[in-house]
N, C-alpha and C. Protein backbone atom coordinates (compact mmCIF):
# COMPACT_ATOMS: atom_id res chain seq x y z
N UNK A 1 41.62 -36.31 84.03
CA UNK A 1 40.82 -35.28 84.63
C UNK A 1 39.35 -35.59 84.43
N UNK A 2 38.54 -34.82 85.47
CA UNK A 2 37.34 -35.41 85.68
C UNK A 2 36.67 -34.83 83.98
N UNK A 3 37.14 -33.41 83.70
CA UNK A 3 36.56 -32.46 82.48
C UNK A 3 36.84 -32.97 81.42
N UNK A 4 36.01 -33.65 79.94
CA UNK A 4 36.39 -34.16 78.87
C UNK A 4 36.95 -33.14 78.16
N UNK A 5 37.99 -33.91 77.24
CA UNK A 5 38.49 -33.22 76.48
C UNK A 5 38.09 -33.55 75.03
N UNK A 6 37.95 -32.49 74.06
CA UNK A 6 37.63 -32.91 72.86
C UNK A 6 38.15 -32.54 71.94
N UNK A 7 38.73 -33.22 70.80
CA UNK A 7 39.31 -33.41 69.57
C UNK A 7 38.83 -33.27 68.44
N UNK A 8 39.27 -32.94 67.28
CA UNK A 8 39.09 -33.74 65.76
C UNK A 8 38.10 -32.34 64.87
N UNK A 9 37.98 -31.14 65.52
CA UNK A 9 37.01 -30.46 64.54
C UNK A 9 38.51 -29.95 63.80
N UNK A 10 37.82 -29.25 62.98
CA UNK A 10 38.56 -28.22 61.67
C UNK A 10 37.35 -28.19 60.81
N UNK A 11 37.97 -27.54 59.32
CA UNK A 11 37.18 -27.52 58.67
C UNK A 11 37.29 -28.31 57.50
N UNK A 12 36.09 -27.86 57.04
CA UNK A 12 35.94 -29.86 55.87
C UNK A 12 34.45 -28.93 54.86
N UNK A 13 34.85 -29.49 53.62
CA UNK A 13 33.71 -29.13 52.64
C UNK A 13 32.33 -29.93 52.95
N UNK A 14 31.33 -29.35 52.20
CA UNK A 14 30.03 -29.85 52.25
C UNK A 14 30.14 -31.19 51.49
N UNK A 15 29.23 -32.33 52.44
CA UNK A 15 29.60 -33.35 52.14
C UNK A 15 30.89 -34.58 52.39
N UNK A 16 31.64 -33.62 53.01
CA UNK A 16 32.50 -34.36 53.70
C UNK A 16 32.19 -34.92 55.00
N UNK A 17 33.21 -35.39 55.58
CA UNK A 17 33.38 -36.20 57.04
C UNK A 17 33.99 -35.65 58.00
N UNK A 18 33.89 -35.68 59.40
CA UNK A 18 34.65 -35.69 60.19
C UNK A 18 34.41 -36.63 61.71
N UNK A 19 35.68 -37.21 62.39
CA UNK A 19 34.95 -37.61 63.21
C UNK A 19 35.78 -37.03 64.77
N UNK A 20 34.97 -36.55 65.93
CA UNK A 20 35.34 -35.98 66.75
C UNK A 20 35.72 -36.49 67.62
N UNK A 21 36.55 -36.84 68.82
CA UNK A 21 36.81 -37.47 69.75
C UNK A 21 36.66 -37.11 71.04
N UNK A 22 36.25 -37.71 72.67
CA UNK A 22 35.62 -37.01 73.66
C UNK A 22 36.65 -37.38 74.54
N UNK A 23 37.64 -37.41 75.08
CA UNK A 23 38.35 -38.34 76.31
C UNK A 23 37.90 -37.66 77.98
N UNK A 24 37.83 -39.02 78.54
CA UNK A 24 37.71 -38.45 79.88
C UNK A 24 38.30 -39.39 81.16
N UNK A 25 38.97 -38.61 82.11
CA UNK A 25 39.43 -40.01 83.00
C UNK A 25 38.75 -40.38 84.00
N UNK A 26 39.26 -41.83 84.78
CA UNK A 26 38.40 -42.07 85.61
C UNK A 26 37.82 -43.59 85.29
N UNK A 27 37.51 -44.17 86.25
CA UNK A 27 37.44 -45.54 86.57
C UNK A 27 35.35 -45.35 86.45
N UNK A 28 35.21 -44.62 86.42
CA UNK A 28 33.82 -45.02 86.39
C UNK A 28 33.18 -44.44 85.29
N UNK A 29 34.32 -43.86 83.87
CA UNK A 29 33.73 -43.69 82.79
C UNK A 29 32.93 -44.64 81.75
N UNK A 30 32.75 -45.57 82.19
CA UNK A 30 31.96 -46.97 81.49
C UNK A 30 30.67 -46.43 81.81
N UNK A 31 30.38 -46.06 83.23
CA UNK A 31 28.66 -45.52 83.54
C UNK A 31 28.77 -44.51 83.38
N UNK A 32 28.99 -43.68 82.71
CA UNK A 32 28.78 -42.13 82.76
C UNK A 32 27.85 -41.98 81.46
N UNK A 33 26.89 -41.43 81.31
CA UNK A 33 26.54 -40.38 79.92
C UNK A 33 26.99 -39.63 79.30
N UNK A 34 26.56 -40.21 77.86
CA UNK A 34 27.88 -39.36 77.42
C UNK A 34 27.14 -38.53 76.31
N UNK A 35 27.35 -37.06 75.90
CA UNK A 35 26.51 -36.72 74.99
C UNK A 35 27.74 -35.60 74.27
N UNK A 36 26.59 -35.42 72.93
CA UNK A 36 27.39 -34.46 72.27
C UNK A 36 26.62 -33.09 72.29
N UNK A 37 26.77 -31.86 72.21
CA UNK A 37 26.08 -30.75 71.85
C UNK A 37 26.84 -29.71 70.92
N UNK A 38 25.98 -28.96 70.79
CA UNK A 38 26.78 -27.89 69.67
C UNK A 38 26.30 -27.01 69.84
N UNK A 39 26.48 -25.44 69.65
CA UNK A 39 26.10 -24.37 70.02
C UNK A 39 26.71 -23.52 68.20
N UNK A 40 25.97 -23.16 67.53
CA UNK A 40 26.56 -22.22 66.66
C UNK A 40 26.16 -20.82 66.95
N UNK A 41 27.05 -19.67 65.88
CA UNK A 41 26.45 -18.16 66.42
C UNK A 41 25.19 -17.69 66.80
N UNK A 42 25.12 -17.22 67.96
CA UNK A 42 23.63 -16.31 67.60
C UNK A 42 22.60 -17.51 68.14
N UNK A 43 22.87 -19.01 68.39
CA UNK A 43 22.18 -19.97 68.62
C UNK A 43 22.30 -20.39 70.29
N UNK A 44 21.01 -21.05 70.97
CA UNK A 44 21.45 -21.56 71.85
C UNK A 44 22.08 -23.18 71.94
N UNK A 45 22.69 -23.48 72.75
CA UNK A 45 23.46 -24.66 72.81
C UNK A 45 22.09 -25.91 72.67
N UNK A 46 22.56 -27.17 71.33
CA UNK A 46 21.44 -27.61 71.80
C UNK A 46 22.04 -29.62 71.80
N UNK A 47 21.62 -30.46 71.81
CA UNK A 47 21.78 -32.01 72.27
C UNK A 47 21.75 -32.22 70.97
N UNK A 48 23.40 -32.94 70.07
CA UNK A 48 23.31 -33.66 68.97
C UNK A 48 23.00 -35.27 68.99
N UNK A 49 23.44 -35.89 70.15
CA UNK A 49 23.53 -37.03 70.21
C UNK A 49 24.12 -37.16 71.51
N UNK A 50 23.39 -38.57 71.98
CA UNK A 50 24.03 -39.22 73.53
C UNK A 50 23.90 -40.77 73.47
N UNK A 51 25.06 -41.09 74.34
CA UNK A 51 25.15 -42.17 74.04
C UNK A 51 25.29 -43.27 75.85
N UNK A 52 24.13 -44.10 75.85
CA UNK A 52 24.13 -44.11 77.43
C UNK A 52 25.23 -45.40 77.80
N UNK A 53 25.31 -45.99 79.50
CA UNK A 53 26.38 -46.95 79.76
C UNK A 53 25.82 -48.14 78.79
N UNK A 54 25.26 -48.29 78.99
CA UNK A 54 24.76 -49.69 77.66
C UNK A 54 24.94 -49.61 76.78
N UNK A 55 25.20 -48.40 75.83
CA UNK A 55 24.93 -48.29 74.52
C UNK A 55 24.03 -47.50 74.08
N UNK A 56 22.86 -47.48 74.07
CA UNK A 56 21.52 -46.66 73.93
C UNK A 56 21.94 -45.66 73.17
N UNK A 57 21.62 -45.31 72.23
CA UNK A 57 21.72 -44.13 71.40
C UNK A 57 20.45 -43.21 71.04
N UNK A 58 21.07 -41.93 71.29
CA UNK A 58 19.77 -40.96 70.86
C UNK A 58 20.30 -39.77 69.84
N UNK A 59 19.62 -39.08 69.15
CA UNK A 59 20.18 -38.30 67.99
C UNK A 59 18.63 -37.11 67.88
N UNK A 60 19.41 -35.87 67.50
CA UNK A 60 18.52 -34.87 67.24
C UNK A 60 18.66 -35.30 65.59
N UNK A 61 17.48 -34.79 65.21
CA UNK A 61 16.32 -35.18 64.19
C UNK A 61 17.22 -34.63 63.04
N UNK A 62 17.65 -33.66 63.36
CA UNK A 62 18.65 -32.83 62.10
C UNK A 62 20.06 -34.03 61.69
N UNK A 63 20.36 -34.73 62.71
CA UNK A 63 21.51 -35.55 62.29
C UNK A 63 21.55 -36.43 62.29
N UNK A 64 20.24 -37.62 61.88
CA UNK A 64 19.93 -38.53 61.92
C UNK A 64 20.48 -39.26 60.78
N UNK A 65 20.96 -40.21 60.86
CA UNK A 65 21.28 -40.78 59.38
C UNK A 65 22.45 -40.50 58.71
N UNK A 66 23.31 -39.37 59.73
CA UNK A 66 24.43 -38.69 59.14
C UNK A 66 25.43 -39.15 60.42
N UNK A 67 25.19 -38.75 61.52
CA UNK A 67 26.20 -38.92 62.79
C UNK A 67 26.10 -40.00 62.78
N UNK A 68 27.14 -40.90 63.98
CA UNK A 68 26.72 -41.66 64.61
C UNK A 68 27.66 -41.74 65.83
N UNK A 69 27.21 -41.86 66.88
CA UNK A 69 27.85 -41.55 68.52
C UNK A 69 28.35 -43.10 68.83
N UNK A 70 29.34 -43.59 69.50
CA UNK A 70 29.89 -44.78 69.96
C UNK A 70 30.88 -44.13 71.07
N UNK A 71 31.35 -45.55 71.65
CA UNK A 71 32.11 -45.21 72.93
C UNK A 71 32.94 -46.57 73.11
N UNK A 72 34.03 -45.99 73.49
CA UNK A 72 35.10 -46.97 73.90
C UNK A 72 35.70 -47.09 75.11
N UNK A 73 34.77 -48.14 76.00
CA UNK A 73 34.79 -47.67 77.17
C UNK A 73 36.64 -47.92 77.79
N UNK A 74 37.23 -49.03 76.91
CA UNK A 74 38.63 -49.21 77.50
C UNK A 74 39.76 -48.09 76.96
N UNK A 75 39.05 -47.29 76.62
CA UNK A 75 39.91 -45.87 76.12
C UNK A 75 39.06 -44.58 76.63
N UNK A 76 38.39 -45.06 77.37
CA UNK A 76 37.69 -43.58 77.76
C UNK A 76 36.81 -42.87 77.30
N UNK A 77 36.76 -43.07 76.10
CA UNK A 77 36.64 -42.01 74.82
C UNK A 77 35.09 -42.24 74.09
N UNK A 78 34.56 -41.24 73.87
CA UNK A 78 33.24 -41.63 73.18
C UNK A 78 33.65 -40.83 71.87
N UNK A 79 33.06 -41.15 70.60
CA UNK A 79 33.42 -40.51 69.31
C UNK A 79 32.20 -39.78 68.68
N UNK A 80 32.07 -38.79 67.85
CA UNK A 80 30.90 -38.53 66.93
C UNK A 80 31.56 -38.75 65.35
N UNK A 81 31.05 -39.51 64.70
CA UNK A 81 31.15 -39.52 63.10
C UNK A 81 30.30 -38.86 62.61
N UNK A 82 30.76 -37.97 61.82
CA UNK A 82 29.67 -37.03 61.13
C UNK A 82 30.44 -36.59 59.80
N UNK A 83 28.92 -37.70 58.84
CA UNK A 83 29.34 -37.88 57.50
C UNK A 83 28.34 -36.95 56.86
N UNK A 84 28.27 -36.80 55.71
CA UNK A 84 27.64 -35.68 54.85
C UNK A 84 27.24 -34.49 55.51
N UNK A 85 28.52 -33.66 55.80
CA UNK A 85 28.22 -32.80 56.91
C UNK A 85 27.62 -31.43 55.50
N UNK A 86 26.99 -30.58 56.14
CA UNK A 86 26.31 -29.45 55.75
C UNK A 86 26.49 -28.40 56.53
N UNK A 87 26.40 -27.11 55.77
CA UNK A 87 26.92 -25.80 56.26
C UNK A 87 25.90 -25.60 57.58
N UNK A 88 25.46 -25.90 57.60
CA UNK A 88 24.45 -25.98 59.03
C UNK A 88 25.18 -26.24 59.90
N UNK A 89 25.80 -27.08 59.72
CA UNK A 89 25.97 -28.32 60.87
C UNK A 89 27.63 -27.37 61.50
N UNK A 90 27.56 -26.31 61.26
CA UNK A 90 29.16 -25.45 60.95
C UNK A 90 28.84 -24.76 63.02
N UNK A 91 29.45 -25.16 64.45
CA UNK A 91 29.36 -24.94 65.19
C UNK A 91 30.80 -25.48 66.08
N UNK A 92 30.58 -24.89 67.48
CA UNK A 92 31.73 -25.79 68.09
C UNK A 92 30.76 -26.51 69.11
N UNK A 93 31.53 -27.93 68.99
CA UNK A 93 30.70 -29.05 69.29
C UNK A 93 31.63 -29.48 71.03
N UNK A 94 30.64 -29.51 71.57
CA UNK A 94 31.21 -29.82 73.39
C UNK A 94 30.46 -31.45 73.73
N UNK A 95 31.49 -31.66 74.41
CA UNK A 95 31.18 -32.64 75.10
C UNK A 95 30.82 -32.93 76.62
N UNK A 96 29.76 -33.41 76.76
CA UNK A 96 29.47 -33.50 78.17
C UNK A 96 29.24 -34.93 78.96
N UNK A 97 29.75 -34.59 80.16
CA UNK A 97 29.56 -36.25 80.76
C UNK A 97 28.84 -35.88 81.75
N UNK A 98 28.40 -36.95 82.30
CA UNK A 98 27.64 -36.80 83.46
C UNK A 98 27.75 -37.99 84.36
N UNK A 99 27.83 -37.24 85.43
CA UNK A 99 28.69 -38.29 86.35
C UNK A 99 27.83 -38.48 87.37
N UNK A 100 26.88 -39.89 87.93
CA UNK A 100 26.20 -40.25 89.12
C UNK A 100 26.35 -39.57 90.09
N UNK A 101 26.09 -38.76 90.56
CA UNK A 101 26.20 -38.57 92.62
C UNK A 101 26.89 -37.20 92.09
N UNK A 102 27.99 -36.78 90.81
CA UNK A 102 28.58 -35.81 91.03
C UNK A 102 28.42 -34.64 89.85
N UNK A 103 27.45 -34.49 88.94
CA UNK A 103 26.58 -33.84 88.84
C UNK A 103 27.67 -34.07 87.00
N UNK A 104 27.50 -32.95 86.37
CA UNK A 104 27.54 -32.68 84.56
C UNK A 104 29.17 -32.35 84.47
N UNK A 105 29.53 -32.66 83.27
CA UNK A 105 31.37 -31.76 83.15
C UNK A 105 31.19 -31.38 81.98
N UNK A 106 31.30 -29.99 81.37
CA UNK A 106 31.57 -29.79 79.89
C UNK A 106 33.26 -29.94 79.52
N UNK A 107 33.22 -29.85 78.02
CA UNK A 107 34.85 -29.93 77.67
C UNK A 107 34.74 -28.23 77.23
N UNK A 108 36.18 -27.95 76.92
CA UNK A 108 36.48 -26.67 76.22
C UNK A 108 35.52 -26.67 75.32
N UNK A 109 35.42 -27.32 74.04
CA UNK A 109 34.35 -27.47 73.03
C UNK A 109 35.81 -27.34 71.88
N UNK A 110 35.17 -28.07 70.59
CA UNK A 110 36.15 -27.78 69.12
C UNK A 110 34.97 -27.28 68.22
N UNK A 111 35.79 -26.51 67.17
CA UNK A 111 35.08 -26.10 65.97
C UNK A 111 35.20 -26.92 64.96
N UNK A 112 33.57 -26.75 64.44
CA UNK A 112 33.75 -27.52 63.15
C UNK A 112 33.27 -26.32 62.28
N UNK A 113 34.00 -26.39 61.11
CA UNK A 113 33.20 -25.39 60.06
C UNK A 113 32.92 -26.29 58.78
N UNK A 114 31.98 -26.17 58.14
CA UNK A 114 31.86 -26.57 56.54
C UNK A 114 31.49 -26.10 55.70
N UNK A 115 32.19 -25.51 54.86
CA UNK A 115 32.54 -24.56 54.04
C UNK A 115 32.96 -24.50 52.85
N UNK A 116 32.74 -24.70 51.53
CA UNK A 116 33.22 -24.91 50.42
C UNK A 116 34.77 -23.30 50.43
């Protein structure tokens, strides 16, 4: 389906890991953009990380040094690793693609909580 689907939240203590998974189908998911966002309560939705057809990586300032975004283009799938996670970082995280000529797709979105 054209809409990603996304995997891998739950919850995990401070300082732990998790890593999320994005799948999407389609023959022209190699060029697509691929990004992560997160929206927690009371917050507006905002850009954790994207990851372009080349590779190119970009990261909001808060998760620098902690995430890291990759993509597998012969599985579809783009990933977020997110190590020394913090109660901050406690939202449900969506995935979005963006597709040439045919405009943005969000996923359902997963929760992550971190929480002692």
């Amino acid at each position: 389906q054209v809409r990603p689907v996304e995997s891998g939240g739950g919850l995990v203590q401070p300082g732990g890991s998790l890593r999320l998974s994005c799948t999407a189908s389609g023959s022209t998911f190699s060029s697509n953009l691929m990004s992560w966002y997160r929206q927690a309560p009371g917050k507006e939705r905002e850009l954790v990380a994207s990851i372009t057809s080349g590779g190119t990586t970009n990261y909001a300032d808060s998760v620098k040094g902690r995430f890291t975004i990759s993509r597998d283009n012969a599985k579809n799938t783009v990933y977020l690793q997110m190590n020394s996670l913090k109660p901050e970082d406690t939202a449900v995280y969506y995935c979005k693609r963006l597709m040439s000529g045919s405009g943005s797709y969000w996923g359902q979105g997963t929760q992550v909580t971190v929480s002692s």
